[in-house]
Every structure is written in structure tokens, then in C-alpha cells.
C-alpha atoms as a PDB file:
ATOM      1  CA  UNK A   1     -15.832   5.132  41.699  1.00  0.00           C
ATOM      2  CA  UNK A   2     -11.949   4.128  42.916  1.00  0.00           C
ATOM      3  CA  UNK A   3      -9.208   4.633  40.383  1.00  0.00           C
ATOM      4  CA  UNK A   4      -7.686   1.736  38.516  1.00  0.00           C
ATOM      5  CA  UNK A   5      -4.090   1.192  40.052  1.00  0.00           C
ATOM      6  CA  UNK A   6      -1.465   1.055  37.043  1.00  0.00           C
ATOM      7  CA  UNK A   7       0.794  -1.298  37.942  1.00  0.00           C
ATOM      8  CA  UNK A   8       4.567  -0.010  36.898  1.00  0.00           C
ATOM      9  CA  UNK A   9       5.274  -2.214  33.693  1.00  0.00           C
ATOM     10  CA  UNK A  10       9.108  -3.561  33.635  1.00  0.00           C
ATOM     11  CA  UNK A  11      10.545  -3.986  30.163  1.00  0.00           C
ATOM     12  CA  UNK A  12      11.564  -7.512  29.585  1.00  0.00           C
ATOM     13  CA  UNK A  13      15.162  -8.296  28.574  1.00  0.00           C
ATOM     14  CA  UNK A  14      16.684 -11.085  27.029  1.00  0.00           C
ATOM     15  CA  UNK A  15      18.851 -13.850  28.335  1.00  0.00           C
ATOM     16  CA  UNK A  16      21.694 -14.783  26.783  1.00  0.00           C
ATOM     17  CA  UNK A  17      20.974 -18.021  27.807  1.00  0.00           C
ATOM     18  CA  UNK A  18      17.482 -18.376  26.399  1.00  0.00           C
ATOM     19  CA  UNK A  19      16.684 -20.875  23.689  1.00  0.00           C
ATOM     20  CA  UNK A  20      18.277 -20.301  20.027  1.00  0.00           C
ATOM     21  CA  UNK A  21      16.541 -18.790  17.374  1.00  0.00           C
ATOM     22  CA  UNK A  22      16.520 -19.252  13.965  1.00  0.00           C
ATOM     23  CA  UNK A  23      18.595 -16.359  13.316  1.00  0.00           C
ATOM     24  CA  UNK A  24      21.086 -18.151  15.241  1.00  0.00           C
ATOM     25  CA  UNK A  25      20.945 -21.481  13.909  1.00  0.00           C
ATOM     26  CA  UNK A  26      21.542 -20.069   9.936  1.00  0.00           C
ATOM     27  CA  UNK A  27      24.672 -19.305   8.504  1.00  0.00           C
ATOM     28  CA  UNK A  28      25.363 -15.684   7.203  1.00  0.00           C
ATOM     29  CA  UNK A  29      25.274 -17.640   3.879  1.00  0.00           C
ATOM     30  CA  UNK A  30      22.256 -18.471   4.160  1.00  0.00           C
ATOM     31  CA  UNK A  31      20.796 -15.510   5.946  1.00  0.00           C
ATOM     32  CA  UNK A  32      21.990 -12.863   3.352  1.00  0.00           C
ATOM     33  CA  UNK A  33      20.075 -15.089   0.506  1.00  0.00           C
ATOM     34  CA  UNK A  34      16.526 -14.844   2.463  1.00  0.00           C
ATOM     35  CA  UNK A  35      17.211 -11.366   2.701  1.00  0.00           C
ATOM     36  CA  UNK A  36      17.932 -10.865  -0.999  1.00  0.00           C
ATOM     37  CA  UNK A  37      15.128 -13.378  -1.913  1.00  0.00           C
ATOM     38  CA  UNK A  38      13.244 -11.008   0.514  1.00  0.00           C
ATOM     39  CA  UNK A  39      13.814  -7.777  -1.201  1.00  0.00           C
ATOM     40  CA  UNK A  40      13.480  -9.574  -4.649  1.00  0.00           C
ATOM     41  CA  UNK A  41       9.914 -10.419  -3.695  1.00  0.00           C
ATOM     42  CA  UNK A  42       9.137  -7.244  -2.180  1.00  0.00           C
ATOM     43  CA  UNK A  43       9.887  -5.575  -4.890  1.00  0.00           C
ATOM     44  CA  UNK A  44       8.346  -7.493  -7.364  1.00  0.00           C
ATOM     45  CA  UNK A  45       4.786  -7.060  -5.434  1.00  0.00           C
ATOM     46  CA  UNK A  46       5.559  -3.049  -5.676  1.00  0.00           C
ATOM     47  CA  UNK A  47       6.121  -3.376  -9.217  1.00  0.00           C
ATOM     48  CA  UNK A  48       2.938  -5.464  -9.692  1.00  0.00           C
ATOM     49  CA  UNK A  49       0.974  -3.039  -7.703  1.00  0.00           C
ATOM     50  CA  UNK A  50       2.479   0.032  -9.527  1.00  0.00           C
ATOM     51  CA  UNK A  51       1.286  -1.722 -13.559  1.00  0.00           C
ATOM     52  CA  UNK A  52      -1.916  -2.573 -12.193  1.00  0.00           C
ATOM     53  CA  UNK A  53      -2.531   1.068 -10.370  1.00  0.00           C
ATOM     54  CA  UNK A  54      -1.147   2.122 -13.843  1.00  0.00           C
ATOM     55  CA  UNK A  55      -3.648   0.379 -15.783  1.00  0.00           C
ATOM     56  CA  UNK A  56      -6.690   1.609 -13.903  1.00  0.00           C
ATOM     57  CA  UNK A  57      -5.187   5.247 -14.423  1.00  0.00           C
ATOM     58  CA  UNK A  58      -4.904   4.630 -18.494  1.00  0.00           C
ATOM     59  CA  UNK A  59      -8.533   2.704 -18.504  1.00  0.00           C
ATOM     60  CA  UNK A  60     -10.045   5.621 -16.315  1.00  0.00           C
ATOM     61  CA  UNK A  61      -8.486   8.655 -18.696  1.00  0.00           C
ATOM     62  CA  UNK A  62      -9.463   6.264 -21.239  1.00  0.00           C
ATOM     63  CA  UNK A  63     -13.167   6.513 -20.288  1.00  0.00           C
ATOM     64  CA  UNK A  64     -12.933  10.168 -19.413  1.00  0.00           C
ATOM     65  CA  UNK A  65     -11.470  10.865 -22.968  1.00  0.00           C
ATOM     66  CA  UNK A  66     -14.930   8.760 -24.842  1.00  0.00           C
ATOM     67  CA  UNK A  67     -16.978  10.679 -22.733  1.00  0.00           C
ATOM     68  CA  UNK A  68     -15.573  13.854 -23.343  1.00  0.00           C
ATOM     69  CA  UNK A  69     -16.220  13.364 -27.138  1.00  0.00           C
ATOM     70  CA  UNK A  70     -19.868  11.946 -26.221  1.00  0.00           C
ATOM     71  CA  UNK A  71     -22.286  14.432 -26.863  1.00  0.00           C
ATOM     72  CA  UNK A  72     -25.084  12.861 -24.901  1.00  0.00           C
ATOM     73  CA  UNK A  73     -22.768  12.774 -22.351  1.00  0.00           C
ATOM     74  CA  UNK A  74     -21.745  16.172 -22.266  1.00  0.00           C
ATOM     75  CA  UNK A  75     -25.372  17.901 -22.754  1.00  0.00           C
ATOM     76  CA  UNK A  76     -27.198  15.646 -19.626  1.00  0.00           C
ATOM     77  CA  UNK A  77     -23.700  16.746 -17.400  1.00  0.00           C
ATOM     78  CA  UNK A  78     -23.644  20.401 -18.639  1.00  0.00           C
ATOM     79  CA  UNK A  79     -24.942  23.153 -16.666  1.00  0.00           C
ATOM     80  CA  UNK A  80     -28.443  24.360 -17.853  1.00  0.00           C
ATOM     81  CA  UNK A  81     -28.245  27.822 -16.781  1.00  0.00           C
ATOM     82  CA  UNK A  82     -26.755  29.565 -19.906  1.00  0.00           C
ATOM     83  CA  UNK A  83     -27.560  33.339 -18.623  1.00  0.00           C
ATOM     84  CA  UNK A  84     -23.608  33.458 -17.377  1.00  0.00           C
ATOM     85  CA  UNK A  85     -22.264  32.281 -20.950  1.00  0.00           C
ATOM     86  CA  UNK A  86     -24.545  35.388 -22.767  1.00  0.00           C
END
């Protein structure tokens, strides 16, 4: 089997001449309020994500907490050898 040649890869660099972007075309203005509305966003979904991890937290110690006080519960979960307990 022959070896697969690499072929030296040659980073590409940009031409000041190229076409405009978008970050071009805006205004400072009205970059530095896309960034803020950015952020705002962004941390709004974090916040979001943080009540609703919270909430599953509280309903799970929740359920842990009934159980706990469930008898049933506790004697089909229990260990049945009681000759370390003596």
C-alpha cells in the first residue's frame, strides 16, 4: 500500500480589498447595541436554564424527602441482612 502524500496546507489571508462585511458596513452605534442586545439575551437563556435546573433539584429532593418518610418505601429498599445491625 503507497502512502497518502499530504499536501503542505497554506493559511489563507485576507485582502484588504475583498468585499465588505457587515461589520464594516454598521456604525459603532449600532454595533455596540447588537452586542449589548447580545449579552442581554445570553444571559437571560443562562438564567432560564439555571431556575429550571433549580426546579428539577427542589422537585427531586422533594421526592427524595416523601420517600424517605415512606415506610413501604424504605422496608422494599432496605437491606435484608440484619446479622451486621445485632
Amino acid at each position: 500500500m503507497a502512502k497518502k502524500k499530504k499536501m503542505p496546507t497554506t493559511p489563507r489571508t485576507a485582502t484588504p480589498d475583498g468585499p465588505a462585511t457587515l461589520k464594516d458596513l454598521l456604525s459603532s452605534e449600532v454595533l455596540d447595541k447588537l452586542k449589548a442586545q447580545s449579552d442581554a439575551l445570553k444571559t437571560e437563556e443562562n438564567d432560564r436554564k439555571e431556575a429550571a435546573r433549580k426546579a428539577v433539584e427542589d422537585e427531586r429532593k422533594a421526592e427524595q424527602k416523601r420517600l424517605e418518610n415512606d415506610f413501604g418505601h424504605l422496608l422494599e429498599n432496605s437491606k435484608q441482612d440484619w446479622h451486621n445491625f445485632k
